[in-house]
C-alpha atoms as a PDB file:
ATOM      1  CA  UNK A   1      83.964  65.988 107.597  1.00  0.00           C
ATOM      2  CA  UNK A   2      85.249  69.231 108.195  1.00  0.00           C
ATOM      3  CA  UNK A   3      88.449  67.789 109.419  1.00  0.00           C
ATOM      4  CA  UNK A   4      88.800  65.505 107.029  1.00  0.00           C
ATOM      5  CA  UNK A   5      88.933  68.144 104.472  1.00  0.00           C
ATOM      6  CA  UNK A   6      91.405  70.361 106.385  1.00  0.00           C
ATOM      7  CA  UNK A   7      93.899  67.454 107.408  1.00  0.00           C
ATOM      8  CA  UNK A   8      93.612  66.728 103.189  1.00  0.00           C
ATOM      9  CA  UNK A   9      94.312  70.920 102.042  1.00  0.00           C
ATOM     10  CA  UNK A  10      96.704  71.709 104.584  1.00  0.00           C
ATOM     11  CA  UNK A  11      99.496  69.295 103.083  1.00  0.00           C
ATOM     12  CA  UNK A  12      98.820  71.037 100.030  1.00  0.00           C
ATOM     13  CA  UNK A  13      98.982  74.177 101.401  1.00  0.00           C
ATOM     14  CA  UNK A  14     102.202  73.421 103.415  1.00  0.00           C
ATOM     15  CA  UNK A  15     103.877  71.806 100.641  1.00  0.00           C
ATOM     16  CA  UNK A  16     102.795  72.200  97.173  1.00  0.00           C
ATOM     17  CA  UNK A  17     102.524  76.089  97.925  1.00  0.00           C
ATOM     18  CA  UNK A  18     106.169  77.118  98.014  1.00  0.00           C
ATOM     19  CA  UNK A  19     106.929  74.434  95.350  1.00  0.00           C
ATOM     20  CA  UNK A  20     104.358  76.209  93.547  1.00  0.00           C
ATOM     21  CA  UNK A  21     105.866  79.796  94.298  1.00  0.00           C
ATOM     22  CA  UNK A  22     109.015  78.744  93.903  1.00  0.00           C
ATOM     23  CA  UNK A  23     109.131  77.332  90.021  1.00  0.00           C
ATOM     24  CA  UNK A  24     106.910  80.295  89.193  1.00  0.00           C
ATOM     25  CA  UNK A  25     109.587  82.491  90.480  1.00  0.00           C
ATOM     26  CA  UNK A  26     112.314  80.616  88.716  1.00  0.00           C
ATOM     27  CA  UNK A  27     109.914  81.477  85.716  1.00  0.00           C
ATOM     28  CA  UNK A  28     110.208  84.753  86.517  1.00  0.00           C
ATOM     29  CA  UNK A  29     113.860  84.947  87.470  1.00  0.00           C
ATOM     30  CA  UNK A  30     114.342  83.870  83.720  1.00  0.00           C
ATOM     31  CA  UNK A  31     112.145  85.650  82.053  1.00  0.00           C
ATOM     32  CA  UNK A  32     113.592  89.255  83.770  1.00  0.00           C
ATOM     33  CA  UNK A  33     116.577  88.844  85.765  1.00  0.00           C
ATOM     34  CA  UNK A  34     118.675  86.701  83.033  1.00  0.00           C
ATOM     35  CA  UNK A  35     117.759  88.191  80.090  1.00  0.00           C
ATOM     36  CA  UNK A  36     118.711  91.691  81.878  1.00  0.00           C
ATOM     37  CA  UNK A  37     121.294  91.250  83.358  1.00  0.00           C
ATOM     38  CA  UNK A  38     123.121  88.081  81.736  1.00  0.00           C
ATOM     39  CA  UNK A  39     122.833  85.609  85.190  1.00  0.00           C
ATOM     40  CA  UNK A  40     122.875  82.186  86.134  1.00  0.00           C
ATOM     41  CA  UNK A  41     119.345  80.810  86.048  1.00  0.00           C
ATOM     42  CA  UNK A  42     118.204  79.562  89.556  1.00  0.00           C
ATOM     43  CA  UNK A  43     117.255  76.102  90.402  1.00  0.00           C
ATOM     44  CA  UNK A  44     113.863  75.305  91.486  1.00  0.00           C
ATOM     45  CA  UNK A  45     115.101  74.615  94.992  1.00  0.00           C
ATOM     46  CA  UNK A  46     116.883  77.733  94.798  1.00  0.00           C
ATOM     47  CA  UNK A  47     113.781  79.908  94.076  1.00  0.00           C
ATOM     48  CA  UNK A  48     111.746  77.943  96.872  1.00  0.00           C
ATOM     49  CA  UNK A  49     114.149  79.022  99.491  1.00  0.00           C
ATOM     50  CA  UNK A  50     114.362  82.320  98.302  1.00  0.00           C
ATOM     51  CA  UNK A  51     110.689  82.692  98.201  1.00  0.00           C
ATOM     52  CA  UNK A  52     110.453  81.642 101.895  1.00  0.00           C
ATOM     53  CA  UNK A  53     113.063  84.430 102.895  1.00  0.00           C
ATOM     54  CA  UNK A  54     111.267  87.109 101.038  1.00  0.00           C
ATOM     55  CA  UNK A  55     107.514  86.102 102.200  1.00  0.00           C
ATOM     56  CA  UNK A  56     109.269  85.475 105.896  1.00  0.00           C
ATOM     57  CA  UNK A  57     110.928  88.983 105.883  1.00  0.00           C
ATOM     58  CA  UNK A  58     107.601  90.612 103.884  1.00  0.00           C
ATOM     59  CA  UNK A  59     104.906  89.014 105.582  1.00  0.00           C
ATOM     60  CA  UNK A  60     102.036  91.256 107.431  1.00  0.00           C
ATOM     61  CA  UNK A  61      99.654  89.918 109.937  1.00  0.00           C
ATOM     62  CA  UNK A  62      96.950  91.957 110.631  1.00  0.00           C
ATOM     63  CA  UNK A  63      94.724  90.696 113.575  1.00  0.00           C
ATOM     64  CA  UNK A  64      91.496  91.391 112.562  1.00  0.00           C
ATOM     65  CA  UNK A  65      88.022  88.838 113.447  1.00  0.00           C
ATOM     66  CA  UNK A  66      86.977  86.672 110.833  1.00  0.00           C
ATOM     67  CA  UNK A  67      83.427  85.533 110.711  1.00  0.00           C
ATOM     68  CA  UNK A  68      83.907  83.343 107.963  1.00  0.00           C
ATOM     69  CA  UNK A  69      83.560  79.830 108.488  1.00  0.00           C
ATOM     70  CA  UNK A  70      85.902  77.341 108.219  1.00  0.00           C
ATOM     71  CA  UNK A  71      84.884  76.815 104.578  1.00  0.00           C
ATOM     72  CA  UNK A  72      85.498  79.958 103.336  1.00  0.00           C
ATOM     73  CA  UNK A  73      88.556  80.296 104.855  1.00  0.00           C
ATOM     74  CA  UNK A  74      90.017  77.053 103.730  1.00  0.00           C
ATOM     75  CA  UNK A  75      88.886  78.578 100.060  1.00  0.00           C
ATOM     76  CA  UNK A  76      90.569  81.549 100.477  1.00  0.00           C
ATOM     77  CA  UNK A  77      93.659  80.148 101.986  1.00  0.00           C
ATOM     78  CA  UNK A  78      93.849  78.101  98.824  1.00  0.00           C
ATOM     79  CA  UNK A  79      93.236  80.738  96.358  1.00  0.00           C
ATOM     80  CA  UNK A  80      95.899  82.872  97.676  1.00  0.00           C
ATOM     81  CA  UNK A  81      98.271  80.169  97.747  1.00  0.00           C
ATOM     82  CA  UNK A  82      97.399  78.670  94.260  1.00  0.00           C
ATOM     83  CA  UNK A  83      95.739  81.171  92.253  1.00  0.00           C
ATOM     84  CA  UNK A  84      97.846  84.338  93.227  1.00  0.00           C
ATOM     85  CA  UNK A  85     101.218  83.293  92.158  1.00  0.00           C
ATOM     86  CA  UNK A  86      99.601  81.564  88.862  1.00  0.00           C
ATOM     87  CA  UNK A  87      98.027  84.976  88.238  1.00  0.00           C
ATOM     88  CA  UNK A  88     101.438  86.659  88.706  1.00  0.00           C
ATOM     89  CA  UNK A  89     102.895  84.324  86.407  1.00  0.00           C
ATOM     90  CA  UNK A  90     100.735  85.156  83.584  1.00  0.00           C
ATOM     91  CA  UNK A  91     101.040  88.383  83.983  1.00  0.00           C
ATOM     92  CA  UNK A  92     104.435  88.173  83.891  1.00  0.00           C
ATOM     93  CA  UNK A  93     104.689  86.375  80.358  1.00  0.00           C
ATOM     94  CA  UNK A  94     102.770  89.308  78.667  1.00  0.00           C
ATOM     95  CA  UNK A  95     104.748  91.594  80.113  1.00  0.00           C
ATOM     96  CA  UNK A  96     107.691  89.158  79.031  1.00  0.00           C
ATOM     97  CA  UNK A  97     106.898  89.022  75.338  1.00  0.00           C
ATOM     98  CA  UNK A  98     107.083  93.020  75.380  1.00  0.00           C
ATOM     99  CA  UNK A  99     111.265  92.311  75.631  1.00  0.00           C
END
């Protein structure tokens, strides 16, 4: 069962993830960077790639043991790749309606 459920969230991890980070920082690249400084929007595909190159360039990996089970970690995985970029993008709209 436990693989089951893995072999199901990690396509959705894999994939939907940077989709997901990607549109919201199109969102965002709207929202600050046009209105500022009078830009071209970026496409969706744009924002994706750049999202890649700025988590590949940003990313920390700290070693440390995990005595979670798989559970948990599959949970957490998720909420850091769902939640935290959906909590960045509201965020970012209050802070947008302030310009």
């Amino acid at each position: 069962m436990k693989r089951i459920l893995l072999l199901l969230t990690l396509p959705a991890i894999l994939i939907l993830g940077p989709i997901l980070r990607g549109w919201v920082l199109s969102k965002l690249w709207v929202w600050f960077i046009v209105t500022s400084f009078h830009v071209q929007p970026l496409a969706i595909a744009q924002c994706i790639g750049l999202a890649l190159i700025i988590g590949f360039v940003t990313k920390e990996n700290i070693h440390t043991e995990d005595n979670r089970d798989a559970k948990e970690k599959l949970f957490s995985g998720l909420a850091q790749v769902f939640l935290g970029p959906l909590f960045v993008l509201g965020f970012a709209y209050v802070i947008s309606l302030f310009l």
